[in-house]
N, C-alpha and C. Protein backbone atom coordinates (compact mmCIF):
# COMPACT_ATOMS: atom_id res chain seq x y z
N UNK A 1 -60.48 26.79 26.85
CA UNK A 1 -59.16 27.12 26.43
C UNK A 1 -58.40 25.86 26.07
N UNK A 2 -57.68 26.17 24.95
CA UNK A 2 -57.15 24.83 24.23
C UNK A 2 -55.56 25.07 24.06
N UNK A 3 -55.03 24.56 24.60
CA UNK A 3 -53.46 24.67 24.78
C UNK A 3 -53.04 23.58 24.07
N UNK A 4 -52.22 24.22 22.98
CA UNK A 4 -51.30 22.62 22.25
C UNK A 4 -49.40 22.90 22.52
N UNK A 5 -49.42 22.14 23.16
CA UNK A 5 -47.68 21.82 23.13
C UNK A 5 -47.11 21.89 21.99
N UNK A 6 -46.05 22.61 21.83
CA UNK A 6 -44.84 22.57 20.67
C UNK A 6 -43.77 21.80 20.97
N UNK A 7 -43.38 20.50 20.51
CA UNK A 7 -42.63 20.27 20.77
C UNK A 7 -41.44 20.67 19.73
N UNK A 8 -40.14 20.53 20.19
CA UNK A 8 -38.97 21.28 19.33
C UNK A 8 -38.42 19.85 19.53
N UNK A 9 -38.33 19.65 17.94
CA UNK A 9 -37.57 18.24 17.68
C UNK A 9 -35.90 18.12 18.43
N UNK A 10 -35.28 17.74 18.85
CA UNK A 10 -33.84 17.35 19.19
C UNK A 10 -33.39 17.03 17.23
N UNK A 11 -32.03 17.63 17.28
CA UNK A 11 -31.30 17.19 16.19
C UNK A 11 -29.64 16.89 17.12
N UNK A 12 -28.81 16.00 16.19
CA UNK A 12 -27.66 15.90 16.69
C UNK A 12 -27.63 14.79 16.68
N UNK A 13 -26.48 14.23 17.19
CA UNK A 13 -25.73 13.04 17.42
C UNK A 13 -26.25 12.63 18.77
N UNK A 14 -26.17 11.26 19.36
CA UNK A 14 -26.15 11.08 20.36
C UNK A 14 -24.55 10.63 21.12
N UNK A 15 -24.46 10.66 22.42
CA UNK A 15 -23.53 9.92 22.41
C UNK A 15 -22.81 8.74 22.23
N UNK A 16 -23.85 7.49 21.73
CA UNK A 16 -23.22 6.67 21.99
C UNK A 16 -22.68 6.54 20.00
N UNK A 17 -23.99 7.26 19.31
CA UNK A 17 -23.25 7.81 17.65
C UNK A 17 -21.83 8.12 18.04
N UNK A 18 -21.81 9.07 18.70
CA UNK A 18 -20.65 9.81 19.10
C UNK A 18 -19.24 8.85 18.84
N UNK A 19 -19.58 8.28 19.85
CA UNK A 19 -18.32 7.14 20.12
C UNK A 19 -18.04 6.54 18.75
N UNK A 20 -19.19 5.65 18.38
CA UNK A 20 -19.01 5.01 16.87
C UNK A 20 -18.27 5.63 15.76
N UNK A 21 -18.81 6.68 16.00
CA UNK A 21 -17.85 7.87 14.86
C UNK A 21 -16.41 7.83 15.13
N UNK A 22 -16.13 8.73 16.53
CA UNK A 22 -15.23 8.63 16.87
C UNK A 22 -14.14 7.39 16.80
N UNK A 23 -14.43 6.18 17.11
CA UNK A 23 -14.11 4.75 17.17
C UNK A 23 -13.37 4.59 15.49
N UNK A 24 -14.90 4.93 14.37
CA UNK A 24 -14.45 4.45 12.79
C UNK A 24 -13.05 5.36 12.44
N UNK A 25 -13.22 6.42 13.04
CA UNK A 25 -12.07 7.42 12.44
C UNK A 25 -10.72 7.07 13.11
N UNK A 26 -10.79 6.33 14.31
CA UNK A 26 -9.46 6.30 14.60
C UNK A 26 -8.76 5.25 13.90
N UNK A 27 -10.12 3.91 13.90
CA UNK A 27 -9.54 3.00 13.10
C UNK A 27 -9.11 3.39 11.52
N UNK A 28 -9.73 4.23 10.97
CA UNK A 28 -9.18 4.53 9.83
C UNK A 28 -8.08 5.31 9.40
N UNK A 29 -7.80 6.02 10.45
CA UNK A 29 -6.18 6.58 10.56
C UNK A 29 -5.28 5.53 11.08
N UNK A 30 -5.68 4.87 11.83
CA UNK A 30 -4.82 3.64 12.31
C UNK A 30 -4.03 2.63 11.27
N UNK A 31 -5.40 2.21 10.65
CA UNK A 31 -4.46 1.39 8.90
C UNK A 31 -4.46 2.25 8.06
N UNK A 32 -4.90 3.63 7.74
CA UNK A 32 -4.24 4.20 6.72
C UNK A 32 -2.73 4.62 6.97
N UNK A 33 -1.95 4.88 8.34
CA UNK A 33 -1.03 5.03 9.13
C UNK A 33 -0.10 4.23 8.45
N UNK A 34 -0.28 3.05 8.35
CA UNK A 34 0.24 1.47 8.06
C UNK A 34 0.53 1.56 7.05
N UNK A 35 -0.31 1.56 5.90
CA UNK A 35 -1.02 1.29 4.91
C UNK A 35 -0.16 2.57 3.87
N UNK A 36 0.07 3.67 4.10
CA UNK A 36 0.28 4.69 3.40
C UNK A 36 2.41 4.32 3.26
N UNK A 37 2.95 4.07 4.42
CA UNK A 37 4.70 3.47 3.76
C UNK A 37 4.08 2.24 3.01
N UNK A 38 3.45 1.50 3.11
CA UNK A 38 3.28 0.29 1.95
C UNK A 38 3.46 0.43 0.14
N UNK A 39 2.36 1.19 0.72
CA UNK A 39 2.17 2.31 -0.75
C UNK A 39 3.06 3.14 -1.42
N UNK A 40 3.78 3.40 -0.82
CA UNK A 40 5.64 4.60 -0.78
C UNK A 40 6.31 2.98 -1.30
N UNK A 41 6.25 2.32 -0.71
CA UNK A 41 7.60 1.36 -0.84
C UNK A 41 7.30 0.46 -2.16
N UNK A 42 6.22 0.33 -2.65
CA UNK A 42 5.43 -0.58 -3.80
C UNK A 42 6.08 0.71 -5.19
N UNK A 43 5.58 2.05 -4.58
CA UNK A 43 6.14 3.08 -5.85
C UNK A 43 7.67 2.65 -5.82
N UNK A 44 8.48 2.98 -4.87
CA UNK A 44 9.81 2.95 -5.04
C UNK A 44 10.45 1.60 -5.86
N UNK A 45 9.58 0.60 -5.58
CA UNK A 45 9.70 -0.48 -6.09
C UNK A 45 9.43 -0.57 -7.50
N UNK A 46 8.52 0.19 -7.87
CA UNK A 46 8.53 0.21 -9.38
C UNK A 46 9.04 0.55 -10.15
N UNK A 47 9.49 2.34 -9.37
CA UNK A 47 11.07 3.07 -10.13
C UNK A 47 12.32 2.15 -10.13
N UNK A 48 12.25 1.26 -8.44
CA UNK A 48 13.62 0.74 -8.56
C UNK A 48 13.61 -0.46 -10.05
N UNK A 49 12.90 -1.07 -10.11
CA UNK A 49 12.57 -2.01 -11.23
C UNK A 49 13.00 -0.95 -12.86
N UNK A 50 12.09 -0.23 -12.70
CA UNK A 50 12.14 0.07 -14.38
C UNK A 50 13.91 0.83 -14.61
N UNK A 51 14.51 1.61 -13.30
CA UNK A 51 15.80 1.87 -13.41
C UNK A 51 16.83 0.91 -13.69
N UNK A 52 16.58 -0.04 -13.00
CA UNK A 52 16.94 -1.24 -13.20
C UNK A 52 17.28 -2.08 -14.89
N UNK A 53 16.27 -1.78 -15.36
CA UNK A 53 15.77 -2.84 -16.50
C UNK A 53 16.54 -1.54 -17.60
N UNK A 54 16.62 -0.25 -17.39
CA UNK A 54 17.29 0.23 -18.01
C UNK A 54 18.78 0.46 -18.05
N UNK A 55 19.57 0.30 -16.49
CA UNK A 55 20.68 0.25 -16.47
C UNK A 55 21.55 -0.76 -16.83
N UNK A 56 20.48 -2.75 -16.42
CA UNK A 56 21.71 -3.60 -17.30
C UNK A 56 21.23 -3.61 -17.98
N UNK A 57 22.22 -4.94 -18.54
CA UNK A 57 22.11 -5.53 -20.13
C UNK A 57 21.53 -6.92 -19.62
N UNK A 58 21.78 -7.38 -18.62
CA UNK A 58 22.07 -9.11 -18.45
C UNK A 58 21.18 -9.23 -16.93
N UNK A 59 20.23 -10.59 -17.24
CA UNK A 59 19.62 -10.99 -15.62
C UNK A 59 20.27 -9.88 -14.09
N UNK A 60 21.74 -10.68 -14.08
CA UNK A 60 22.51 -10.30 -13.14
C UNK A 60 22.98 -8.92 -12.70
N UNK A 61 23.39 -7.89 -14.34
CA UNK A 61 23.00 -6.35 -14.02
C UNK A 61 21.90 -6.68 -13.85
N UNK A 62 20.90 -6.29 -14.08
CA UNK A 62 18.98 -5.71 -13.84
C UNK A 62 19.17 -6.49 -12.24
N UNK A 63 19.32 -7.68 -11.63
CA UNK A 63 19.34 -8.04 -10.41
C UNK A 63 19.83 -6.96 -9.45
N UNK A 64 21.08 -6.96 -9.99
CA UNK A 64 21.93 -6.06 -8.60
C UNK A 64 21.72 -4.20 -8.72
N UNK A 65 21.11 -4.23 -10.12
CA UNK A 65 21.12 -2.50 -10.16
C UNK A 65 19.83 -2.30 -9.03
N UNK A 66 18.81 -3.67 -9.07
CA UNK A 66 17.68 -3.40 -8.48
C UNK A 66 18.45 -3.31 -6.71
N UNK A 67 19.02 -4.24 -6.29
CA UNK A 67 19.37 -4.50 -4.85
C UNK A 67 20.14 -3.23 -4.77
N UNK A 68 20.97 -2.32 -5.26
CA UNK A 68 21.56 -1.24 -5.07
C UNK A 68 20.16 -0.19 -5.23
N UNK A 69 19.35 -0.19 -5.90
CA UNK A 69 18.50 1.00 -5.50
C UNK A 69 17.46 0.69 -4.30
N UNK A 70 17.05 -0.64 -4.46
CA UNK A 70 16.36 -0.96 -3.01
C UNK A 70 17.14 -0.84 -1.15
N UNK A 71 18.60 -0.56 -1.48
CA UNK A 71 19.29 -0.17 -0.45
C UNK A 71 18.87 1.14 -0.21
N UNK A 72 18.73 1.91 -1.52
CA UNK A 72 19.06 3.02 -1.13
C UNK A 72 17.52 3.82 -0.48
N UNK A 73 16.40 3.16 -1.16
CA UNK A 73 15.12 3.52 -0.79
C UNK A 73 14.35 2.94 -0.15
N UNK A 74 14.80 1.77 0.78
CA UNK A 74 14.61 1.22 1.54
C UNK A 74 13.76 0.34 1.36
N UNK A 75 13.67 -0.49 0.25
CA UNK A 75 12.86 -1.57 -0.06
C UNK A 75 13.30 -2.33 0.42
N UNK A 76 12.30 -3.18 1.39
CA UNK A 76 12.42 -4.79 2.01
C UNK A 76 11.72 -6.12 1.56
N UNK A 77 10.73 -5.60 0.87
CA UNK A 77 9.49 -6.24 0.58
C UNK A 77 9.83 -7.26 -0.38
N UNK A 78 11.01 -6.85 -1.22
CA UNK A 78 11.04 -7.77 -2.43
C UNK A 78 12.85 -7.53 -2.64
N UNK A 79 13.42 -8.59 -3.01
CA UNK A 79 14.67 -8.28 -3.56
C UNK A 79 15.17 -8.56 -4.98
N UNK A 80 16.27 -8.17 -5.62
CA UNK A 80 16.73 -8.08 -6.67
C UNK A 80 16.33 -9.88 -7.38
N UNK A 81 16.18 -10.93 -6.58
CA UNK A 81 16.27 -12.30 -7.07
C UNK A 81 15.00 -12.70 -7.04
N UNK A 82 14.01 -11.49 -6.55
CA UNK A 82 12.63 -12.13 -5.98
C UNK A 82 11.96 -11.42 -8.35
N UNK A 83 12.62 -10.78 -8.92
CA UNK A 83 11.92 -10.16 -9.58
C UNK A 83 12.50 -11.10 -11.20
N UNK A 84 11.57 -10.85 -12.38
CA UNK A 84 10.94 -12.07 -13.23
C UNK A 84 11.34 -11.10 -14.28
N UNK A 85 12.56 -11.59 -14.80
CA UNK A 85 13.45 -10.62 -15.86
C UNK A 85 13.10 -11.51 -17.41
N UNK A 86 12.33 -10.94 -18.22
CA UNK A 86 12.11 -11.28 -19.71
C UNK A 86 12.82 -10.42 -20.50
N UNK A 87 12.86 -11.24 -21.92
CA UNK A 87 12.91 -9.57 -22.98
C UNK A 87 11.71 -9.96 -23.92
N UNK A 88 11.48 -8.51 -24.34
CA UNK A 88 10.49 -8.24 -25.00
C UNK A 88 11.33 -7.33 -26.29
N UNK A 89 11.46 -8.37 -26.99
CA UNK A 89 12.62 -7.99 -28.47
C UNK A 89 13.46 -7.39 -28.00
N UNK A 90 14.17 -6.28 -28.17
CA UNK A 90 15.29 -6.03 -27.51
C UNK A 90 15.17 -4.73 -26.37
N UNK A 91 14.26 -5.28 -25.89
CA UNK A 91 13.77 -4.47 -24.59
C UNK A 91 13.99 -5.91 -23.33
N UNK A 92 14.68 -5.35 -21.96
CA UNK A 92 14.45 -6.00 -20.81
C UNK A 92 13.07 -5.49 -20.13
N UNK A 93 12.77 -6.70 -19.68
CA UNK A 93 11.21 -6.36 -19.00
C UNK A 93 11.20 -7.10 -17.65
N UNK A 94 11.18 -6.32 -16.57
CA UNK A 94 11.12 -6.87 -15.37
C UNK A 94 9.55 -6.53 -14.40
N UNK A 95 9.34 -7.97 -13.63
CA UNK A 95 8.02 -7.89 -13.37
C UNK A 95 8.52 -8.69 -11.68
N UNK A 96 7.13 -8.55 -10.87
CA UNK A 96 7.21 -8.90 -9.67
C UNK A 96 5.95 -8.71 -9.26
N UNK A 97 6.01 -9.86 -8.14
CA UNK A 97 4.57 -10.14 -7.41
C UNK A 97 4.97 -10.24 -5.68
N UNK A 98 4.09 -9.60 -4.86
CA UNK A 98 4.24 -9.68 -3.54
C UNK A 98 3.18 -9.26 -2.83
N UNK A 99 3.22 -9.78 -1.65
CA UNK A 99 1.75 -9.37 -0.68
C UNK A 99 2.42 -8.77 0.86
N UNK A 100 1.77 -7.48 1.03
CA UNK A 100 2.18 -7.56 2.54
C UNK A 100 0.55 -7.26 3.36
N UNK A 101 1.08 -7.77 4.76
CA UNK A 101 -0.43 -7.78 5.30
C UNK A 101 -0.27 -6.65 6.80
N UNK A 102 -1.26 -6.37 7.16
CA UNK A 102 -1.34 -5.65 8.58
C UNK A 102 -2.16 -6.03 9.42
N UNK A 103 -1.87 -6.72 10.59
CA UNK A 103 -2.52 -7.15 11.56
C UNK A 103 -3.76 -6.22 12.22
N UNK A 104 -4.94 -6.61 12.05
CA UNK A 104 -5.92 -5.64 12.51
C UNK A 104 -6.21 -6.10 14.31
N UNK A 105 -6.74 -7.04 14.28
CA UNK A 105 -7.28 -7.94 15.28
C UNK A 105 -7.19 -9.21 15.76
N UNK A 106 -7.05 -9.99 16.34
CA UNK A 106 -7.26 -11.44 16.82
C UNK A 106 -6.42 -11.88 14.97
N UNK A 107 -6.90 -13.02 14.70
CA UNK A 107 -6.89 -13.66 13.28
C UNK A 107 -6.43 -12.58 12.47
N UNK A 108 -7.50 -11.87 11.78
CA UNK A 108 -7.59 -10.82 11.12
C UNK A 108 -6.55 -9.84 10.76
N UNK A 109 -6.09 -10.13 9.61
CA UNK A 109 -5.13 -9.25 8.39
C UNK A 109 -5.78 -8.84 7.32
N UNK A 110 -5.78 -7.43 7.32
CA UNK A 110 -5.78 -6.74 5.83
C UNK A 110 -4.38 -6.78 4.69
N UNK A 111 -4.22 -7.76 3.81
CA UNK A 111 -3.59 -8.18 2.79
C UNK A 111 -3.75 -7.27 1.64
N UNK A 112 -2.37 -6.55 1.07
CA UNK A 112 -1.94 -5.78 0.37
C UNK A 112 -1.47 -6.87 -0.93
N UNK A 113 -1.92 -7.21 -2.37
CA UNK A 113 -1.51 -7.56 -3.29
C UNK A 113 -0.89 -7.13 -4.03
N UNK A 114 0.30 -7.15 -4.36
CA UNK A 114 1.17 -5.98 -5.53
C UNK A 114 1.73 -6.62 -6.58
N UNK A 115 1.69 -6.27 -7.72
CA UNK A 115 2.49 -6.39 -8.56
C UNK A 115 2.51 -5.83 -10.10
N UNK A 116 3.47 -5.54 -10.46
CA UNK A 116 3.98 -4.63 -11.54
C UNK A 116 5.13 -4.91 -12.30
N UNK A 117 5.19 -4.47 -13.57
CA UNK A 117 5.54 -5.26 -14.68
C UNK A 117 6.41 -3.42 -15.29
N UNK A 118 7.75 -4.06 -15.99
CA UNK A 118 8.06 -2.39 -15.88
C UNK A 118 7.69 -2.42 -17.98
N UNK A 119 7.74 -1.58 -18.28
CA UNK A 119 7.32 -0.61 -19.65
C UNK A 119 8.67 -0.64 -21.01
């Protein structure tokens, strides 16, 4: 008589997968958490700019129309003097550059590069 064992494979995670998983996802809600007002405040920043570039005529309007809408939408990141007012024939064209970062760990920052140029 010849008896053969079946074995039934195991499928699944283990626990210590488990954790790892668990672990990547929190960190990834953690800086997307962060990461997602950055992203809100970079848009607002672009409306506030191009509203801007349409409401003055002169450096100083396009400056302050920007600092009056960045009051109002809570832009910190950049102010009305931080932004790079050209014309482009008789178009105003306002542009800006800025970085913000989020502390992950020890040393370690994830650095946000922005910048946008209005139309």
């Amino acid at each position: 008589m010849h008896h053969t064992v079946v074995r039934s494979r195991q499928r699944g995670l283990s626990f210590v997968s488990l954790i790892f998983i668990i672990l990547f996802i929190v960190a990834a809600f953690a800086i997307g958490g962060q990461s997602v007002p950055i992203f809100l405040e970079y848009s607002a920043a672009q409306k506030a700019a191009t509203k801007a570039t349409h409401e003055g005529t002169t450096v100083s309007e396009v400056r302050a129309a920007f600092d009056r809408a960045a009051a109002v939408d809570n832009i910190s990141s950049i102010k009305g003097q931080d932004l790079d007012i050209t014309k482009d024939g008789d178009k105003i064209v306002a542009s800006f550059k800025y970085s913000r970062e989020i502390p992950l760990a020890g040393p370690a920052y994830l650095v946000y590069r922005f910048q946008a140029q209005t139309k």
